[in-house]
Protein backbone atom coordinates (compact mmCIF):
# COMPACT_ATOMS: atom_id res chain seq x y z
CA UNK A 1 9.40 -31.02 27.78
CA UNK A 2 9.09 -28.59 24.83
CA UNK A 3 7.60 -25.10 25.45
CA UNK A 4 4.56 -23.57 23.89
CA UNK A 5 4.26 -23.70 20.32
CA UNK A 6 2.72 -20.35 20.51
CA UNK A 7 6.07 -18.32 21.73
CA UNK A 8 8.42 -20.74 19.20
CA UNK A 9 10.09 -18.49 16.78
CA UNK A 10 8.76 -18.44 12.70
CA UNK A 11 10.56 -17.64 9.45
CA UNK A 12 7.82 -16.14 6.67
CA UNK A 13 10.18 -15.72 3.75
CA UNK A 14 13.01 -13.14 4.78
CA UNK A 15 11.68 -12.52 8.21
CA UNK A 16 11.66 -14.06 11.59
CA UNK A 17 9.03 -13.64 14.36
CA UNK A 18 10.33 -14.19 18.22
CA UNK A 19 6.95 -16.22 18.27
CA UNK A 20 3.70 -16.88 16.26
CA UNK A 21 1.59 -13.80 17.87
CA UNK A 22 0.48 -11.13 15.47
CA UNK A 23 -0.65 -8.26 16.64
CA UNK A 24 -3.82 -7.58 13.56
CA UNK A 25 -3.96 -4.36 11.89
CA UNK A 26 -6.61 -2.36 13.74
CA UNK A 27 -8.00 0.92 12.43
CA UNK A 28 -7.35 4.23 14.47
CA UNK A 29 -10.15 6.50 12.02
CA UNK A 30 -7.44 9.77 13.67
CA UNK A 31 -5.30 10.54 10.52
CA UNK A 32 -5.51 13.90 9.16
CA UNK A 33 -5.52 14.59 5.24
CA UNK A 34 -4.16 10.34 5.21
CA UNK A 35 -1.48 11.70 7.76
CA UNK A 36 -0.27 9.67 11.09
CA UNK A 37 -0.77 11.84 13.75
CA UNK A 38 0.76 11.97 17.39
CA UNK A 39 -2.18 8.99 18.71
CA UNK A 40 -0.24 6.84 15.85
CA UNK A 41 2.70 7.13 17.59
CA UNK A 42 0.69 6.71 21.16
CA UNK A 43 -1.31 3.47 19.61
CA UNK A 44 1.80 1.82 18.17
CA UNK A 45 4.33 2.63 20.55
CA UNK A 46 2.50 0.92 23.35
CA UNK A 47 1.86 -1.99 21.14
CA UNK A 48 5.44 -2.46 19.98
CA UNK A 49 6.58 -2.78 23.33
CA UNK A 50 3.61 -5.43 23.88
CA UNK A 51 6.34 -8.93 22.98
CA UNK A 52 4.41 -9.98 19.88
CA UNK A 53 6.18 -11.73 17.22
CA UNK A 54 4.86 -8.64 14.83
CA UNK A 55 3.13 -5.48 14.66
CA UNK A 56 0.76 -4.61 11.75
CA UNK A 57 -0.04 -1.22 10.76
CA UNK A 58 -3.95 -0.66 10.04
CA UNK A 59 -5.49 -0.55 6.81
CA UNK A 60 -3.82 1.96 4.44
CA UNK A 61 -4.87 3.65 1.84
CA UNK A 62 -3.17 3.49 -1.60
CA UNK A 63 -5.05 6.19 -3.17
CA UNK A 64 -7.07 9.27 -1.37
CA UNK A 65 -10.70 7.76 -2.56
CA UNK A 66 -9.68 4.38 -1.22
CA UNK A 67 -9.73 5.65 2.77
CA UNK A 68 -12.51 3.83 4.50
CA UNK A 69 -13.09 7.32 6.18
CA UNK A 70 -11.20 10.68 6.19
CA UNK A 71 -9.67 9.67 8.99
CA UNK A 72 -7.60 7.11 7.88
CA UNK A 73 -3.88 6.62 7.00
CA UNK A 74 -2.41 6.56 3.79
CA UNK A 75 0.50 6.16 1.96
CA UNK A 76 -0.11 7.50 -1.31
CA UNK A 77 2.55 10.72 -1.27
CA UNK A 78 5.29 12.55 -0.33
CA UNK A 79 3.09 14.22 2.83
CA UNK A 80 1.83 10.67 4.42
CA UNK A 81 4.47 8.88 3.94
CA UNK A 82 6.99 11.80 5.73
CA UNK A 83 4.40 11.14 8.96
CA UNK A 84 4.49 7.22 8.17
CA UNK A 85 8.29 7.80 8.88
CA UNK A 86 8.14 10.20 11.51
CA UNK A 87 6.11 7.74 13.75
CA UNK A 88 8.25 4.62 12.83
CA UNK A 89 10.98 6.62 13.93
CA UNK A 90 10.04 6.77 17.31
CA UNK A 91 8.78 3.79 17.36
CA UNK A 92 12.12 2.00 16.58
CA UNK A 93 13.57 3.91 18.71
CA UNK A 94 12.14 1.98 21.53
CA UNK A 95 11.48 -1.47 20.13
CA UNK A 96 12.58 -3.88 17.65
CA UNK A 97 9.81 -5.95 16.95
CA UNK A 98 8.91 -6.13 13.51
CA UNK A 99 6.33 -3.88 11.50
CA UNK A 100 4.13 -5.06 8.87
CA UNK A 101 2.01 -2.86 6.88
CA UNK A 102 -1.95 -3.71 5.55
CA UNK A 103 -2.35 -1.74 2.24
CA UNK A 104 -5.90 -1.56 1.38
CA UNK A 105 -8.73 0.29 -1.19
CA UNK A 106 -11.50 0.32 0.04
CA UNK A 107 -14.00 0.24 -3.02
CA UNK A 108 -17.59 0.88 -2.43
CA UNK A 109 -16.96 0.70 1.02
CA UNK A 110 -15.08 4.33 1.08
CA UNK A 111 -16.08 7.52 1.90
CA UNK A 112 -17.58 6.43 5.21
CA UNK A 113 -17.73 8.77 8.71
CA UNK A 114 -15.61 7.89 11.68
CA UNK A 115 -17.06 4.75 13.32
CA UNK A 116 -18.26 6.74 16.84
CA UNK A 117 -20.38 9.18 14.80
CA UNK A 118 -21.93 6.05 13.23
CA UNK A 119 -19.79 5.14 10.39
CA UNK A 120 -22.65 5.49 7.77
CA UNK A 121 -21.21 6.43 4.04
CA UNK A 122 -20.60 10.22 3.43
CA UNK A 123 -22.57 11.65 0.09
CA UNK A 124 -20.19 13.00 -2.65
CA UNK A 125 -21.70 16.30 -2.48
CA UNK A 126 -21.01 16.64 1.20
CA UNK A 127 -18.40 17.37 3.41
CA UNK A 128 -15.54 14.74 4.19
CA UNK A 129 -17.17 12.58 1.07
CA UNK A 130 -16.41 11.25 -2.28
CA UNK A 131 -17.26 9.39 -5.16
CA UNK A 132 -16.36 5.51 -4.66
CA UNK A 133 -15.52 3.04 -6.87
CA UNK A 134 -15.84 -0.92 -7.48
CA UNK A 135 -15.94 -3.68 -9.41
CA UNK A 136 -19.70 -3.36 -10.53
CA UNK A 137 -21.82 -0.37 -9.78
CA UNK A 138 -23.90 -1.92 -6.76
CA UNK A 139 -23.66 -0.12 -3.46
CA UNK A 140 -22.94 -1.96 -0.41
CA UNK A 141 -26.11 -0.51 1.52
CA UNK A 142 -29.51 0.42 0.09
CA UNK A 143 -29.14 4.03 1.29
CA UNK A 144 -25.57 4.15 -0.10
CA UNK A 145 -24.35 6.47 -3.24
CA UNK A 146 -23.69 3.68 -5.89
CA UNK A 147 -20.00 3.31 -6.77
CA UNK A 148 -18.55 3.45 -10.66
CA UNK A 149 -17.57 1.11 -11.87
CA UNK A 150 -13.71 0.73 -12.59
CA UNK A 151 -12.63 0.89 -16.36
CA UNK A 152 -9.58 -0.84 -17.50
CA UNK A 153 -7.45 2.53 -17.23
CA UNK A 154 -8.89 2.96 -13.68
CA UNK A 155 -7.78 -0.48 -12.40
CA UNK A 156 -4.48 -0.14 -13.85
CA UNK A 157 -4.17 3.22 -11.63
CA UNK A 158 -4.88 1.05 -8.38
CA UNK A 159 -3.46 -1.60 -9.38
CA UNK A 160 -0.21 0.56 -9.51
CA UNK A 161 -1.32 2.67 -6.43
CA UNK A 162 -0.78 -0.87 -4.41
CA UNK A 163 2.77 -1.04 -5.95
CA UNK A 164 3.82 2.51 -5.30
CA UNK A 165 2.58 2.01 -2.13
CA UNK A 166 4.66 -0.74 -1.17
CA UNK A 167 7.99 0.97 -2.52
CA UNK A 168 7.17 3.67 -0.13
CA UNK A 169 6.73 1.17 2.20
CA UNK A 170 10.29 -0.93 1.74
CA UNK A 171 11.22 2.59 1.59
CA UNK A 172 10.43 3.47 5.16
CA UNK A 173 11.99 -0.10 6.11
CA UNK A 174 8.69 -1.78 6.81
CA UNK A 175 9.05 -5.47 7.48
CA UNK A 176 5.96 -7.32 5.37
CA UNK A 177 3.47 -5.67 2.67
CA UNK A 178 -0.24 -7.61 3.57
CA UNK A 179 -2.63 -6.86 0.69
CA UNK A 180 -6.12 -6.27 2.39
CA UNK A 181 -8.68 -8.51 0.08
CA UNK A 182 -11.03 -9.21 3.31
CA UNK A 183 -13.83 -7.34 4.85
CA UNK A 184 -15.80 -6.52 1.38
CA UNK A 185 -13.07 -3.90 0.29
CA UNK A 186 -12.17 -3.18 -3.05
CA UNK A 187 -9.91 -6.96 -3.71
CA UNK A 188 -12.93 -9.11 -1.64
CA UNK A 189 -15.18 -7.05 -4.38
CA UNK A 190 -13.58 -8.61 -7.06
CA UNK A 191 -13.43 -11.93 -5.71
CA UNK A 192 -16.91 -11.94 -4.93
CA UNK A 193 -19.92 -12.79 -6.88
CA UNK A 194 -21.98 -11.10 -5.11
CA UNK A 195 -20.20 -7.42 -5.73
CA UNK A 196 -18.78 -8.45 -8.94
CA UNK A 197 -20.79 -8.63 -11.78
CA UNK A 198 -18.50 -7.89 -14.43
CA UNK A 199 -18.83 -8.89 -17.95
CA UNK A 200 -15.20 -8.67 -18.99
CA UNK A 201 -12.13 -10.75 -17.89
CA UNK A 202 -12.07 -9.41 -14.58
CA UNK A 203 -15.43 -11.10 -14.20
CA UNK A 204 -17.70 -14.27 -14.24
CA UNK A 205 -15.73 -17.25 -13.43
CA UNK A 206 -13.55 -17.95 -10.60
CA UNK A 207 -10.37 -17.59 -12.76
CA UNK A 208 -11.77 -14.54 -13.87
CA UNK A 209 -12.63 -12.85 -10.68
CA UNK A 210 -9.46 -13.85 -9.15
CA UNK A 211 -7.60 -11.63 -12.28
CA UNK A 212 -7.36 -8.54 -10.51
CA UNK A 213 -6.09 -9.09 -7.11
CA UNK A 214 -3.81 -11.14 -8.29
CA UNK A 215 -2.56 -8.97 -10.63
CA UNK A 216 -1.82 -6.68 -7.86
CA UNK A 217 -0.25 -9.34 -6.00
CA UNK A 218 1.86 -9.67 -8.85
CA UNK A 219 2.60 -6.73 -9.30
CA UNK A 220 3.91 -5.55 -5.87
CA UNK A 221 5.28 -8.74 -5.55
CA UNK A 222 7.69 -7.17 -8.41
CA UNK A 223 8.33 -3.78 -7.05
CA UNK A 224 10.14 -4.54 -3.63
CA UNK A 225 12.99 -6.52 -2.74
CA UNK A 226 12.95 -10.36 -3.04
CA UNK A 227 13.41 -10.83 0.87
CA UNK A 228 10.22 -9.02 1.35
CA UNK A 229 7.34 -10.60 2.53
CA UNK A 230 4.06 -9.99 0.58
CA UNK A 231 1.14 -11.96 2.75
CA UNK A 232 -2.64 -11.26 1.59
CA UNK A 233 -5.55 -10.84 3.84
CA UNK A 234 -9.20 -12.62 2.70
CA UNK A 235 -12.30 -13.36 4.31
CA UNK A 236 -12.78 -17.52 4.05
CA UNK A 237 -16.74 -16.89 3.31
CA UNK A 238 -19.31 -13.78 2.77
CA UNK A 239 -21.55 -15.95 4.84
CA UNK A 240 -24.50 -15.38 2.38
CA UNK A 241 -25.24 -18.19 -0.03
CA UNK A 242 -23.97 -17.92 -3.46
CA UNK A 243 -21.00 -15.75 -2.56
CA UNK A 244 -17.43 -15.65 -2.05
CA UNK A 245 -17.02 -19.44 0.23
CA UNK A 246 -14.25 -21.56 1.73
CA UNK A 247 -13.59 -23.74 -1.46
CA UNK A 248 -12.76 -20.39 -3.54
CA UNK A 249 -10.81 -18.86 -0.60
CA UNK A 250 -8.58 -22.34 -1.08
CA UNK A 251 -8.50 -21.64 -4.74
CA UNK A 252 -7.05 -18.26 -4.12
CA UNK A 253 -4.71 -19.40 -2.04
CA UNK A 254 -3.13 -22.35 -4.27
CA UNK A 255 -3.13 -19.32 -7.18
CA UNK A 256 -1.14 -16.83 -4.21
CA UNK A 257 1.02 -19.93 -3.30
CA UNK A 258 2.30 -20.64 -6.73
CA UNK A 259 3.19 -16.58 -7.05
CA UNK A 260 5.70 -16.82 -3.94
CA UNK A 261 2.73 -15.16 -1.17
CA UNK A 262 4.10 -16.10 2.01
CA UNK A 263 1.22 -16.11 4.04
CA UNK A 264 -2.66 -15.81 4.25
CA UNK A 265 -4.68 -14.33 7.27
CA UNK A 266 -8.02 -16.02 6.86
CA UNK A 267 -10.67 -13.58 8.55
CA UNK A 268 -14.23 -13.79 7.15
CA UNK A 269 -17.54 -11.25 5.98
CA UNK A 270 -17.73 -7.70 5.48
CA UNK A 271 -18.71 -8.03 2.10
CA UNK A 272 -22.50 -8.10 2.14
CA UNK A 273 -25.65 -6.56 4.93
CA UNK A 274 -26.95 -10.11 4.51
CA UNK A 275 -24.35 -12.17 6.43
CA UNK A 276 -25.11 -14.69 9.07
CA UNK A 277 -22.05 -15.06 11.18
CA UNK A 278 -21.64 -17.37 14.37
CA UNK A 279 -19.40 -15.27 16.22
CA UNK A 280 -18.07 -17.09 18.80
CA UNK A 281 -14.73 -17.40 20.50
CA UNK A 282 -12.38 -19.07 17.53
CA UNK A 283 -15.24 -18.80 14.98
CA UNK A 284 -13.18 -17.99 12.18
CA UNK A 285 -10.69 -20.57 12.77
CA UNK A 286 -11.86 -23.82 10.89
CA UNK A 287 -11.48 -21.60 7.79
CA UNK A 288 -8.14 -21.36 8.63
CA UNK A 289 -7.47 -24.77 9.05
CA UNK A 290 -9.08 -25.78 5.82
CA UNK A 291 -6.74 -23.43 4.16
CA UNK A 292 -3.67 -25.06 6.28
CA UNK A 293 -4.68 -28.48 5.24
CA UNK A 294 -5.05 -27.58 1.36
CA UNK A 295 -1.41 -26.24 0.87
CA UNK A 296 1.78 -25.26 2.63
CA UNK A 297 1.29 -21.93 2.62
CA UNK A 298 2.16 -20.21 6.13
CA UNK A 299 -1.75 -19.35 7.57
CA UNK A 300 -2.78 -16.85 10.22
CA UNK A 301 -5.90 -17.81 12.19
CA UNK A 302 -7.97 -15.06 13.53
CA UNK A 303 -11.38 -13.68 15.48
CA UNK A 304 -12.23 -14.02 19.26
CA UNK A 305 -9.18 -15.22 20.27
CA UNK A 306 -8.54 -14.18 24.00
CA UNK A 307 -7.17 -16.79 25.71
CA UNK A 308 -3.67 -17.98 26.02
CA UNK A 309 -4.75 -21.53 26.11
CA UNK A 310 -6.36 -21.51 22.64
CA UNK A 311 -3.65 -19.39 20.95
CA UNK A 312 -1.61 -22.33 21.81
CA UNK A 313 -4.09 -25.11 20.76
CA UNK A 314 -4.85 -23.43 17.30
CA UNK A 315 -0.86 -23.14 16.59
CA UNK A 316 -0.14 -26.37 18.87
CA UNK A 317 -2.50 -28.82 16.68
CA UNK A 318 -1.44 -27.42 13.31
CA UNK A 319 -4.68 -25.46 12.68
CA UNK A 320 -2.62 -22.40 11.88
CA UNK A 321 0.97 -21.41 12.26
CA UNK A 322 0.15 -17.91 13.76
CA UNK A 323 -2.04 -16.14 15.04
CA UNK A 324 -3.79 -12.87 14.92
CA UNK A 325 -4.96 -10.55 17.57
CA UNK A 326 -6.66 -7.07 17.41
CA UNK A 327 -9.12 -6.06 20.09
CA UNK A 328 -7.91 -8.46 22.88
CA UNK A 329 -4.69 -6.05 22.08
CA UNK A 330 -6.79 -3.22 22.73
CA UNK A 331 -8.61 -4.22 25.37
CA UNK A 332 -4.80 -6.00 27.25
CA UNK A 333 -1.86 -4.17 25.48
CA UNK A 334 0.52 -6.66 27.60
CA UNK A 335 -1.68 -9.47 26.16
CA UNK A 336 1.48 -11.70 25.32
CA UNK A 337 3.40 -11.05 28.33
CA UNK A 338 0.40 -12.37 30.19
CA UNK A 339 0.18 -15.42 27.82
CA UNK A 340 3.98 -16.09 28.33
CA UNK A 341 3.58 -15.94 32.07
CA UNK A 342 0.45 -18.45 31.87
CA UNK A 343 1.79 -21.01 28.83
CA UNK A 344 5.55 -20.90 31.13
CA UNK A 345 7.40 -19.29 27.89
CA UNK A 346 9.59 -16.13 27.63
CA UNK A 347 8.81 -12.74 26.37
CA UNK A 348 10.70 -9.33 25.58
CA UNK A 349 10.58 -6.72 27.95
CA UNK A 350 11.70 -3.30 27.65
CA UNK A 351 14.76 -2.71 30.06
CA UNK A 352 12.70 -0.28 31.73
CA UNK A 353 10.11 -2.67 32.34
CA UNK A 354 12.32 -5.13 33.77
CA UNK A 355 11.80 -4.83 37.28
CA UNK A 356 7.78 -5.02 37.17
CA UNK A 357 8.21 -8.88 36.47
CA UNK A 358 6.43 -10.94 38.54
CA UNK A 359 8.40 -12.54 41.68
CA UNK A 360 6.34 -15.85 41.06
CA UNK A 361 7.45 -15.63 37.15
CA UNK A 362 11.16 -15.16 37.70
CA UNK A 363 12.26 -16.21 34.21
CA UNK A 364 9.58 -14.02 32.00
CA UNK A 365 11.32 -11.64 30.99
CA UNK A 366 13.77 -11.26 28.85
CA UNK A 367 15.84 -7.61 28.12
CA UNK A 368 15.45 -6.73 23.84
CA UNK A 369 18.16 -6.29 21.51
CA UNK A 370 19.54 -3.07 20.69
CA UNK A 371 16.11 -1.17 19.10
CA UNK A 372 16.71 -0.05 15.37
CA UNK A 373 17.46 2.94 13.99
CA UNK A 374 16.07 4.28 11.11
């Protein structure tokens, strides 16, 4: 008999995965000034050693005013991306699974505080806040500070931001670029009706609203090497009527496909206070297998799931090819060892973790490669 689909290896583009679990890029809200700090190299150091197929660094910033909060990463200069490299340094030091990198702007959706201290949007004229920006100059909550909106000289600056972004990225020998267009951030503004209510090419119809992120697709597509994946992130509905839905999400997708993106992670919402969402365990997945069945485009299925059993069933009956996890990470860092030792696969232990394998699991581990060097 075959093993698990789930711990098969996967080729996106120039890179292969040991298996088809992706460990979802989870904001930390503990940079300083867009810097990684030491708990960067505590959060993904533990991670890395986790045996998933790839690691994804959280959401970072490609400009200062497109942070979610002031405490997030970014890689936008000289200064963040010298502690980008500082942590990854370590990190390889120890482990060579993959790392992928989520660069993000977050629009009218910046400027927010630190998620335990309520994560409600920071003023411009107070401390820690800014001015945001969007596609249209409607704020994402009533109470919010309305964004500006972006001229055409302003989108060209983030739309270059992404790019420069990514060279620093290739730079620091990052695996995979994903461009974040999910969770109502600045690309999911765009693509949305609902946030974008344009009046110029970059606005209106579908082909229209579509322009600018994949313009920036296109253009960091451009700026690093051919081998290098560039995946893209979206959310496969708002969940409010009239806005951003499944059949434009596949839309996207053919338009990505035909530009060489070479993969989509279908999440869902964020965009709009209004969204009814059935969260459930798997919810988010028959968006991702409507994707999978409209193209051949690799797709990464994601949201509540937890057990080793579905991860298998969602990659086992086609519904996705991978599959992402980010709080069940958190919550069991050695979530695919566990999943491995249930499914009867193999998974990559560190040498010094050899000997706390399991006497009814005798074949589990297996010892890594020699770990990178930067």
């Amino acid at each position: 008999m075959s093993g698990p689909k789930l711990f098969e290896p996967i080729t996106v583009r120039g890179l292969t995965m040991a298996n088809r679990i992706v460990i979802a890029p989870m904001c930390q809200y503990s940079a300083v000034d867009g810097c990684m700090t030491d708990w960067h190299l505590i959060h993904l150091g533990h991670l890395a050693l986790s045996g998933a197929g790839l690691l994804t660094i959280e959401a970072t910033a490609v400009l200062p005013e497109g942070r979610i909060s002031y405490g997030d990463v970014g890689l936008y200069d000289d200064a963040t991306e010298a502690a980008m490299a500082r942590v990854l340094g370590s990190v390889r030091a120890h482990s060579d699974m993959p790392v992928a990198i989520q660069l993000g702007h977050a629009g009218r959706k910046a400027s927010t505080n630190l998620p335990w201290l309520g994560g409600q949007q920071i003023a411009p004229s107070e401390q820690n806040g800014w001015q945001t920006l969007a596609p249209s100059p409607l704020a994402f909550a009533e109470t919010d500070n309305p964004p500006l909106a972006l001229n055409c000289e302003e989108l060209d600056r983030v739309r270059d931001a992404f790019a420069a972004a990514a060279v620093r990225a290739s730079r620091l020998g990052i695996d995979a670029v994903q461009l974040h267009a999910a969770h109502g951030y600045l690309l999911h503004q765009f693509l949305s009706p609902l946030s974008n209510r344009r009046d110029d090419e970059y606005g209106g119809s579908l082909e229209n609203r579509m322009r600018f992120p994949l313009e920036v697709f296109d253009t960091v597509r451009q700026a690093v090497p051919a081998e290098m994946p560039i995946t893209m992130r979206v959310s496969g509905t708002d969940w409010v009527d009239g806005g951003w839905d499944i059949d434009q999400t596949i839309a996207f997708a053919h338009a990505l496909e035909a530009r060489g993106c070479s993969a989509i992670h279908v999440s869902s919402g964020g965009l709009d206070s209004r969204q009814q969402i059935p969260v459930g365990p798997g919810y988010q997945v028959p968006l991702a297998r409507a994707v999978k069945q409209a193209g051949s485009i690799p797709v990464v299925a994601v949201g509540m799931i937890t057990e080793p059993e579905h991860a298998e069933a969602i990659v086992g009956t086609g519904d996705a090819d991978m599959v992402g996890l980010a709080r069940a990470m958190l919550y069991d860092p050695r979530w695919p060892w566990h999943a491995a030792a249930e499914l009867g696969a193999q998974v990559v232990a560190p040498e010094q973790y050899l000997r706390s394998q399991p006497r009814r699991y005798r074949d589990l581990f297996r010892a890594p490669k020699t770990a990178r060097s930067t």
